[in-house]
C-alpha atoms as a PDB file:
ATOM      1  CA  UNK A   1       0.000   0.000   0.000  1.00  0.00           C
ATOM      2  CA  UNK A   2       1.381   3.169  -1.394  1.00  0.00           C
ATOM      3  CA  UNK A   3       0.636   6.618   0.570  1.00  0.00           C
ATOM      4  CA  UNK A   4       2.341  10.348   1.012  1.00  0.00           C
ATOM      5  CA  UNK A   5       3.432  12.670   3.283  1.00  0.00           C
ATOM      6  CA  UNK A   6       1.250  15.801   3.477  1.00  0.00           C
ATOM      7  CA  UNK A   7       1.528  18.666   5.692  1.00  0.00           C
ATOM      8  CA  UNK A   8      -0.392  18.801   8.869  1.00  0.00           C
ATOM      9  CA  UNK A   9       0.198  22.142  10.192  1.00  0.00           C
ATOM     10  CA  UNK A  10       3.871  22.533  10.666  1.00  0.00           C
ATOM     11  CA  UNK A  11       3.868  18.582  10.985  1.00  0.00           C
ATOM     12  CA  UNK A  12       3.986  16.429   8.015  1.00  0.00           C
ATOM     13  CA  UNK A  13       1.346  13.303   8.285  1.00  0.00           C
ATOM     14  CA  UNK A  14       0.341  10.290   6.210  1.00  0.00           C
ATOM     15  CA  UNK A  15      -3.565   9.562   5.736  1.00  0.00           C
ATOM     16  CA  UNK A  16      -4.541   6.149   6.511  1.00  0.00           C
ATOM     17  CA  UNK A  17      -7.335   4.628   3.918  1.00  0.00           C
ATOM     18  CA  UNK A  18     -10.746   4.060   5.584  1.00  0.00           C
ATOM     19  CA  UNK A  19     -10.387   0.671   5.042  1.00  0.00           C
ATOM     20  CA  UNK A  20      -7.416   0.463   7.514  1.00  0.00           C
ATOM     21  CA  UNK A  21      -8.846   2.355   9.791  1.00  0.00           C
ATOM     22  CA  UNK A  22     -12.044   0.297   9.940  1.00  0.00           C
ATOM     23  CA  UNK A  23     -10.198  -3.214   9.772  1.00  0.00           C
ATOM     24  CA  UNK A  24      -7.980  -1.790  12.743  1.00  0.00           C
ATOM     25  CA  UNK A  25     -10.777   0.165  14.775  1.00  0.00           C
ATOM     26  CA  UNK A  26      -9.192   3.520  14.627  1.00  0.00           C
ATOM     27  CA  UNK A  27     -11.344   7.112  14.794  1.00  0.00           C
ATOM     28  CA  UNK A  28      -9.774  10.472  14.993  1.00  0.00           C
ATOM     29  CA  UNK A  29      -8.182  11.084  18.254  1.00  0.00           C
ATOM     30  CA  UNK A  30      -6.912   7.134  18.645  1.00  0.00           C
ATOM     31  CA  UNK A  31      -3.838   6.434  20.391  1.00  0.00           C
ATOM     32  CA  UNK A  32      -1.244   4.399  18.171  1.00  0.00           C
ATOM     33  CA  UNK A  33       2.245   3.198  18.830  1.00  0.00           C
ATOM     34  CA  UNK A  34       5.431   4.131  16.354  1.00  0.00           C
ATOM     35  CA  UNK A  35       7.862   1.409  16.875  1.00  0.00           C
ATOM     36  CA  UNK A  36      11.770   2.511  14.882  1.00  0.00           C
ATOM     37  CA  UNK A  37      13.616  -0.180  13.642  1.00  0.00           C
ATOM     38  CA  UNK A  38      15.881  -0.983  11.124  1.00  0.00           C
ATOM     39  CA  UNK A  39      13.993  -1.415   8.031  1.00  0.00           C
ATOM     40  CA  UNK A  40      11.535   0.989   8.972  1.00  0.00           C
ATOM     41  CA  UNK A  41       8.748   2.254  10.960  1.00  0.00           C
ATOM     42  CA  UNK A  42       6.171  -0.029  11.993  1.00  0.00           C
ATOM     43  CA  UNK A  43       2.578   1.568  13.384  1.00  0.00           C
ATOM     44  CA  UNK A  44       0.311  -0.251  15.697  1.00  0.00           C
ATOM     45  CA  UNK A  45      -2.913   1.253  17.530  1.00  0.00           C
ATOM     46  CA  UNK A  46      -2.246   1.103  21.281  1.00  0.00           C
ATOM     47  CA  UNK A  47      -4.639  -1.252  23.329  1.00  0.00           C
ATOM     48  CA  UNK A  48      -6.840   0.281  26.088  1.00  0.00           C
ATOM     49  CA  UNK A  49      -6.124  -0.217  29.622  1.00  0.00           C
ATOM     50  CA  UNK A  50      -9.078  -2.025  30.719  1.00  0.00           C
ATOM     51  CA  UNK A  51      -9.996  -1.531  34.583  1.00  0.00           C
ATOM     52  CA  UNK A  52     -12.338  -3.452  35.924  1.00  0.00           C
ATOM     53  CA  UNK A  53     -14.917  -1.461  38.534  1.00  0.00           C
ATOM     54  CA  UNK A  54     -14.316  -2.564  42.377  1.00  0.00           C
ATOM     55  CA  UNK A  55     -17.138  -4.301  42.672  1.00  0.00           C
ATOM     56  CA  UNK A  56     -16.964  -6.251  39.158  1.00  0.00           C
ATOM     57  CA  UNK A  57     -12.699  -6.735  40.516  1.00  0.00           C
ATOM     58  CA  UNK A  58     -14.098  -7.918  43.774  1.00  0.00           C
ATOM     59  CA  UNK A  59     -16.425 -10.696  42.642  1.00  0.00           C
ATOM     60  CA  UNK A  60     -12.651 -11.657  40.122  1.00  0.00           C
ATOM     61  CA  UNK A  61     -10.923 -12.138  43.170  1.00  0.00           C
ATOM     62  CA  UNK A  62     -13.442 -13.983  45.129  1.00  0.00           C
ATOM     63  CA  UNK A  63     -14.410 -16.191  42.136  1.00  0.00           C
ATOM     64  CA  UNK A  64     -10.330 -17.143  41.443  1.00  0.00           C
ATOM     65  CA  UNK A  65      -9.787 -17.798  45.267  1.00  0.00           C
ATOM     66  CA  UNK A  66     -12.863 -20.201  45.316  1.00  0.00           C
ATOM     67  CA  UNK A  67     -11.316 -22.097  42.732  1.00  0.00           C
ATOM     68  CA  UNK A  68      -8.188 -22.068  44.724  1.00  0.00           C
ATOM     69  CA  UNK A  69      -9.593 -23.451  47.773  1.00  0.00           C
ATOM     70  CA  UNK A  70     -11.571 -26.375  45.442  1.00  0.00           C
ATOM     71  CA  UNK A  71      -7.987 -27.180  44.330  1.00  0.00           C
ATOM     72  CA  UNK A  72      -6.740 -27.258  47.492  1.00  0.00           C
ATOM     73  CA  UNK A  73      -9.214 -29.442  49.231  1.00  0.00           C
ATOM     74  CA  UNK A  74      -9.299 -31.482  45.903  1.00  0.00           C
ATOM     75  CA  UNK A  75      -5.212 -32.068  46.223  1.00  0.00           C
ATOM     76  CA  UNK A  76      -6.011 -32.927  49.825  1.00  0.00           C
ATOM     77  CA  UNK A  77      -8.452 -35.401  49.189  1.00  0.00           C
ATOM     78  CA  UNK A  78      -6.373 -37.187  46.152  1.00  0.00           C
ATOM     79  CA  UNK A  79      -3.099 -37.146  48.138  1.00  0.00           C
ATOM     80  CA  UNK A  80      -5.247 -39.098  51.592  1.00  0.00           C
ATOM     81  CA  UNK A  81      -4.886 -42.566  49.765  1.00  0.00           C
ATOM     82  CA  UNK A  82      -1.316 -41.904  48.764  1.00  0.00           C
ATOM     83  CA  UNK A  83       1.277 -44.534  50.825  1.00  0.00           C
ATOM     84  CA  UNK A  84       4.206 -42.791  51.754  1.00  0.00           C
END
């Protein structure tokens, strides 16, 4: 894909084609990442932090340590007929 560099102000810009910026969910004011390397320079939209509310975290935690403690008593259980 073939595109130029246009002035933005006193920047100089490319424009993506809507088709890019549909296929990679990007609107105006989207955050993307320029990564420099050797052969080039290689663009990539940033991902969202994604925070969960307290309460929604809460019921994570509780739900993960439940499933811990079946584990647990599971391991317990299996490891009773064990000989030493």
């Amino acid at each position: 894909m073939k595109a130029k560099i246009i002035k933005i102000g006193n920047s100089r810009g490319i424009r993506l084609p809507k088709k890019l910026l549909s296929l990679y969910n990007l609107t105006e004011g989207s955050d993307v990442e320029i990564e420099q390397n050797r052969d080039g320079l290689f663009l990539k939209p940033m991902q969202p932090e994604y925070t969960l509310p307290w309460e929604e975290a809460y019921q994570q935690m509780a739900a993960e340590q439940e499933e811990i403690l079946e584990w647990e008593e599971w391991h317990a259980s299996d490891q009773d007929g064990i000989d030493d």
